[in-house]
Structure formats: C-alpha cells, structure tokens
C-alpha atoms as a PDB file:
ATOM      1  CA  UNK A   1     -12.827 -34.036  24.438  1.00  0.00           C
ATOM      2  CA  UNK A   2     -12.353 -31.159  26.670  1.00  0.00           C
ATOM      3  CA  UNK A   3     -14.715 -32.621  29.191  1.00  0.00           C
ATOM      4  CA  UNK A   4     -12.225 -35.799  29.159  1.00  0.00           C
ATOM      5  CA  UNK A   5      -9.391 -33.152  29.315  1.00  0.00           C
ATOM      6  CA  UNK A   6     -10.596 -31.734  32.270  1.00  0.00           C
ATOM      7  CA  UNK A   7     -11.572 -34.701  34.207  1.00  0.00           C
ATOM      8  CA  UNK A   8     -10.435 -38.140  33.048  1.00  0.00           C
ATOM      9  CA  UNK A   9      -6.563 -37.185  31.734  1.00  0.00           C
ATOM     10  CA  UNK A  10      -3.340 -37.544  33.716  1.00  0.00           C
ATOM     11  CA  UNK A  11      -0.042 -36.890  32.947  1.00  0.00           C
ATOM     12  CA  UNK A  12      -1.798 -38.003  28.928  1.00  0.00           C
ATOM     13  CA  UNK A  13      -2.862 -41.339  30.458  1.00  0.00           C
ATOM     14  CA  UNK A  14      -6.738 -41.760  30.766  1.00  0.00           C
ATOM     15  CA  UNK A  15      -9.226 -42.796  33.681  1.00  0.00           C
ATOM     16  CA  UNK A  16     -12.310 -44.443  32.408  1.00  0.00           C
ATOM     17  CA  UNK A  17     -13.754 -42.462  35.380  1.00  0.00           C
ATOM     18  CA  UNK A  18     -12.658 -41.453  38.432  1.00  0.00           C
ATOM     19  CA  UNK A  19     -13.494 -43.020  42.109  1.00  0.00           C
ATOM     20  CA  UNK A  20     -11.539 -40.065  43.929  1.00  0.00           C
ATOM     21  CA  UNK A  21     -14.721 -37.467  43.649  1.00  0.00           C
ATOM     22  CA  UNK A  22     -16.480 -40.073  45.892  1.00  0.00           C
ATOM     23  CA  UNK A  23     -17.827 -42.376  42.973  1.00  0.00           C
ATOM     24  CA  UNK A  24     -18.227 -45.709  44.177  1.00  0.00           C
ATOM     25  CA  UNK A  25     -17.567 -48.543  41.877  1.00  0.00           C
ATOM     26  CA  UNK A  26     -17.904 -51.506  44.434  1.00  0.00           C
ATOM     27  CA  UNK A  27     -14.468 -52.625  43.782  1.00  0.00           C
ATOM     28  CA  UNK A  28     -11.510 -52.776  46.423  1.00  0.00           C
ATOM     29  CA  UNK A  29      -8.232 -51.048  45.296  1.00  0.00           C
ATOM     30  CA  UNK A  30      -7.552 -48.058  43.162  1.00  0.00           C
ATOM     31  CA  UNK A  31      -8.385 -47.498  39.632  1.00  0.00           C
ATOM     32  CA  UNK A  32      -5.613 -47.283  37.276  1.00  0.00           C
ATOM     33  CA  UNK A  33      -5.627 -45.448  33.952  1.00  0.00           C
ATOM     34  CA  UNK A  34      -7.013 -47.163  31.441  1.00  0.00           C
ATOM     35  CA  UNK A  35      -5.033 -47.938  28.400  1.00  0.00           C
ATOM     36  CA  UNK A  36      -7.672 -48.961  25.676  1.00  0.00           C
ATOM     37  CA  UNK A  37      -9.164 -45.275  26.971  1.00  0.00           C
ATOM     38  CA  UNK A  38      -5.688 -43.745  26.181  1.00  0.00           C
ATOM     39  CA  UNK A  39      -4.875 -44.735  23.421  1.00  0.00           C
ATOM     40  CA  UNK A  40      -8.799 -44.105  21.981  1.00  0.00           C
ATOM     41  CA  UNK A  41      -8.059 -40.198  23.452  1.00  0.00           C
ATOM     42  CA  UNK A  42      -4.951 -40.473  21.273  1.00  0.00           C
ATOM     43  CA  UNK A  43      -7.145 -41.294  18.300  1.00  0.00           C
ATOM     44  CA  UNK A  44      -9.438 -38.702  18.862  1.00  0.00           C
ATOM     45  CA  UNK A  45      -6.924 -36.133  18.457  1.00  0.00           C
ATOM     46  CA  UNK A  46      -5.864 -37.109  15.480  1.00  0.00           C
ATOM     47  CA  UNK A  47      -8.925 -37.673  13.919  1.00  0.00           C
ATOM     48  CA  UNK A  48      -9.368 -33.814  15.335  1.00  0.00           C
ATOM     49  CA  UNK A  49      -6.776 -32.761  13.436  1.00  0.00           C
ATOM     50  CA  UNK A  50      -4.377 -32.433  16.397  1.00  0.00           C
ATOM     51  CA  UNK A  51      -1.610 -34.157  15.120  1.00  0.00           C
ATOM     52  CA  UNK A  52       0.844 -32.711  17.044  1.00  0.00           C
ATOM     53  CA  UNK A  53      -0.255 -33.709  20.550  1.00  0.00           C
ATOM     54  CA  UNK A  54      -1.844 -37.303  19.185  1.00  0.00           C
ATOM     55  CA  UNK A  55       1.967 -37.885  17.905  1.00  0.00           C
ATOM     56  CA  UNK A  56       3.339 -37.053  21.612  1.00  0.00           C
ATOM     57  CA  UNK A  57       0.679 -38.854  23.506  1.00  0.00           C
ATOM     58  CA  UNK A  58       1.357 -41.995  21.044  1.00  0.00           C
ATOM     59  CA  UNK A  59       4.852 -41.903  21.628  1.00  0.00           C
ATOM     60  CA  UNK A  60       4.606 -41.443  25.242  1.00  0.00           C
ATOM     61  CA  UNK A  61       2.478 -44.409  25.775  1.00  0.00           C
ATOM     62  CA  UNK A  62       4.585 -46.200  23.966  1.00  0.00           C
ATOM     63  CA  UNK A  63       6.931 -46.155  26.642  1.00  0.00           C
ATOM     64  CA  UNK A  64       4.456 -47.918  28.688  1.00  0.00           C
ATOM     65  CA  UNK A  65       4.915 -51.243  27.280  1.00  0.00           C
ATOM     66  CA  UNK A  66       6.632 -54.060  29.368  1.00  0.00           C
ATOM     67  CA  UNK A  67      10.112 -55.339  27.546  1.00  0.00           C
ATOM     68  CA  UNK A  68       8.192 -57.249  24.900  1.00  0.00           C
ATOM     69  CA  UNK A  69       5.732 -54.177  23.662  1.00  0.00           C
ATOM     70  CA  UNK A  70       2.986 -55.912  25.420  1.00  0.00           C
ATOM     71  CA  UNK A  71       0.376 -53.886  27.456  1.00  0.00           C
ATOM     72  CA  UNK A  72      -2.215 -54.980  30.690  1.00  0.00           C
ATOM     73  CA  UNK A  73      -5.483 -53.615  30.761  1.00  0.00           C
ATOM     74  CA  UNK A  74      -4.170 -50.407  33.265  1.00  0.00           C
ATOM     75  CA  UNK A  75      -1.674 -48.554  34.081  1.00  0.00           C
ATOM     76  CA  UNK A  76      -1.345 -48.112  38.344  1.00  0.00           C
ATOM     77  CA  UNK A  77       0.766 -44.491  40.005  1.00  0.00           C
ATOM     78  CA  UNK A  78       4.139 -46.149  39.755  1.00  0.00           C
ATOM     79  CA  UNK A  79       3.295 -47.164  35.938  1.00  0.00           C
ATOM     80  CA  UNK A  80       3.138 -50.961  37.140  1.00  0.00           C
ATOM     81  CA  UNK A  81       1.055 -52.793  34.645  1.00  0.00           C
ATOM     82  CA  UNK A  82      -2.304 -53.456  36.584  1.00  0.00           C
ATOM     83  CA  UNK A  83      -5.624 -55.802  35.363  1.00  0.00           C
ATOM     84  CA  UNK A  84      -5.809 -58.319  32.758  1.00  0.00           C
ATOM     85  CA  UNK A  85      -2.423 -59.167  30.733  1.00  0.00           C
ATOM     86  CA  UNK A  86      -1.861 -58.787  28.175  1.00  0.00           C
ATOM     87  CA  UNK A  87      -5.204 -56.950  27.443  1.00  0.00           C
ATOM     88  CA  UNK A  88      -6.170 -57.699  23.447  1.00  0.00           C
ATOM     89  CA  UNK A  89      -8.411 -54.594  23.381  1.00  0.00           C
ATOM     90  CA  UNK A  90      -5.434 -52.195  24.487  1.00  0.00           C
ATOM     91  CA  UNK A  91      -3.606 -53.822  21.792  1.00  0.00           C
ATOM     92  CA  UNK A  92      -6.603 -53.212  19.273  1.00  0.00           C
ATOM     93  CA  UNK A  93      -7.181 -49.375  20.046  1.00  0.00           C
ATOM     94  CA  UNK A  94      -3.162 -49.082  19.974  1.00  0.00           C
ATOM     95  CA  UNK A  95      -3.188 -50.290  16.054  1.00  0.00           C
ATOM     96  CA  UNK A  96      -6.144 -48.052  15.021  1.00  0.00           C
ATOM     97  CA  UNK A  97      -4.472 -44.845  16.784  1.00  0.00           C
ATOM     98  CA  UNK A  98      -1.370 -46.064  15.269  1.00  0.00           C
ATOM     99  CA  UNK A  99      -3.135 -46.395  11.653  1.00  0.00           C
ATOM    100  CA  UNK A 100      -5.087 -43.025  11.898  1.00  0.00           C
ATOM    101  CA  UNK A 101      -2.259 -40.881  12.866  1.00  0.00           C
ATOM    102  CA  UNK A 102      -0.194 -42.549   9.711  1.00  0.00           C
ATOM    103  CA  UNK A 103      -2.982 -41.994   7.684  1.00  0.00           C
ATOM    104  CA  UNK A 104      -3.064 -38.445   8.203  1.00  0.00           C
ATOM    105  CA  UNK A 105       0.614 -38.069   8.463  1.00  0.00           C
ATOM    106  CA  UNK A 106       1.024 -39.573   5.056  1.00  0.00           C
ATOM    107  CA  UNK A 107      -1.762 -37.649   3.673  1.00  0.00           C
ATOM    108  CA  UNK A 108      -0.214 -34.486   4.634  1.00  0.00           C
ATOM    109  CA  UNK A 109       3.354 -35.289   3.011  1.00  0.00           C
ATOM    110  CA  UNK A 110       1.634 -36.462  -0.843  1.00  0.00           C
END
C-alpha cells in the first residue's frame, strides 16, 4: 500500500500505472485514474483497519459520479468521465468497498 501511496495515488484517486516516468503503453492520449483501482485502494484500507481515511476516500469518490451515480471506467484532470461507460467493474469494486467498510463499521458499534 505504501508503494501505491507513493506512486499510483492522486488527490485519493488511483493510476493503474503511470506513463509520465516515460512508461510507454502504446496508447495515444493520457491515462486517467482508474476508478475500479480507487475504489479497490479504498478497500484496502479498510480491510487495514484504516477506517478513517477508507471512509473519506469513499465519500470523496462518491462525488465522482455523473447525475445518475453512474461511473466510466476513468477519471481524466478536469474529473471528466473518460473510457468505457458506464464501467460494470467500477460499479462492482464500489459495492465491495462499500460492504467492507459497513462491515467493519457495524462491527465496531455491537
């Protein structure tokens, strides 16, 4: 995680990896954050026991979704929603991050 941290993580939104050290990935255009990637990071905390900053990284990609609370595969600089829409497995790793940090949450109040 602190690899990902220190390399992948923007502003709490996640690069898959990162074509600005000079990686070449053979496509044209920028690389946007990744959202499946984000919201797996967000699951990782939690499951780390960081509930605190999984919460805050939850909620702030909630904010992220277009006017009906769907999301495209990335996220581009100006937040535009970038790739395929709307993107099933950003929608998948958004439910389990969703269910672990509830799980824990709830496990912490009983």
């Amino acid at each position: 995680m602190k690899a990902i941290e220190d390399n992948l993580i923007h502003d709490s939104l996640v690069y898959r990896y990162r074509t600005s050290d000079g990686a070449l990935d053979g496509l044209v255009g920028e690389e946007g954050t990744f959202n499946m990637c984000s919201f797996w990071y967000v699951e990782c905390l939690s499951r780390a026991g960081d509930l605190k900053k999984a919460r805050f990284y939850f909620e702030k990609m909630l904010g992220y979704a277009n006017h009906l609370g769907l999301y495209a595969e990335e996220l581009g600089t100006q937040a535009e929603h970038l790739g395929n829409f709307p993107q099933a497995f950003t929608h998948l790793a958004l439910i389990s991050a969703a269910y672990d940090i509830d799980r824990r949450l709830s496990a912490r109040t009983t």
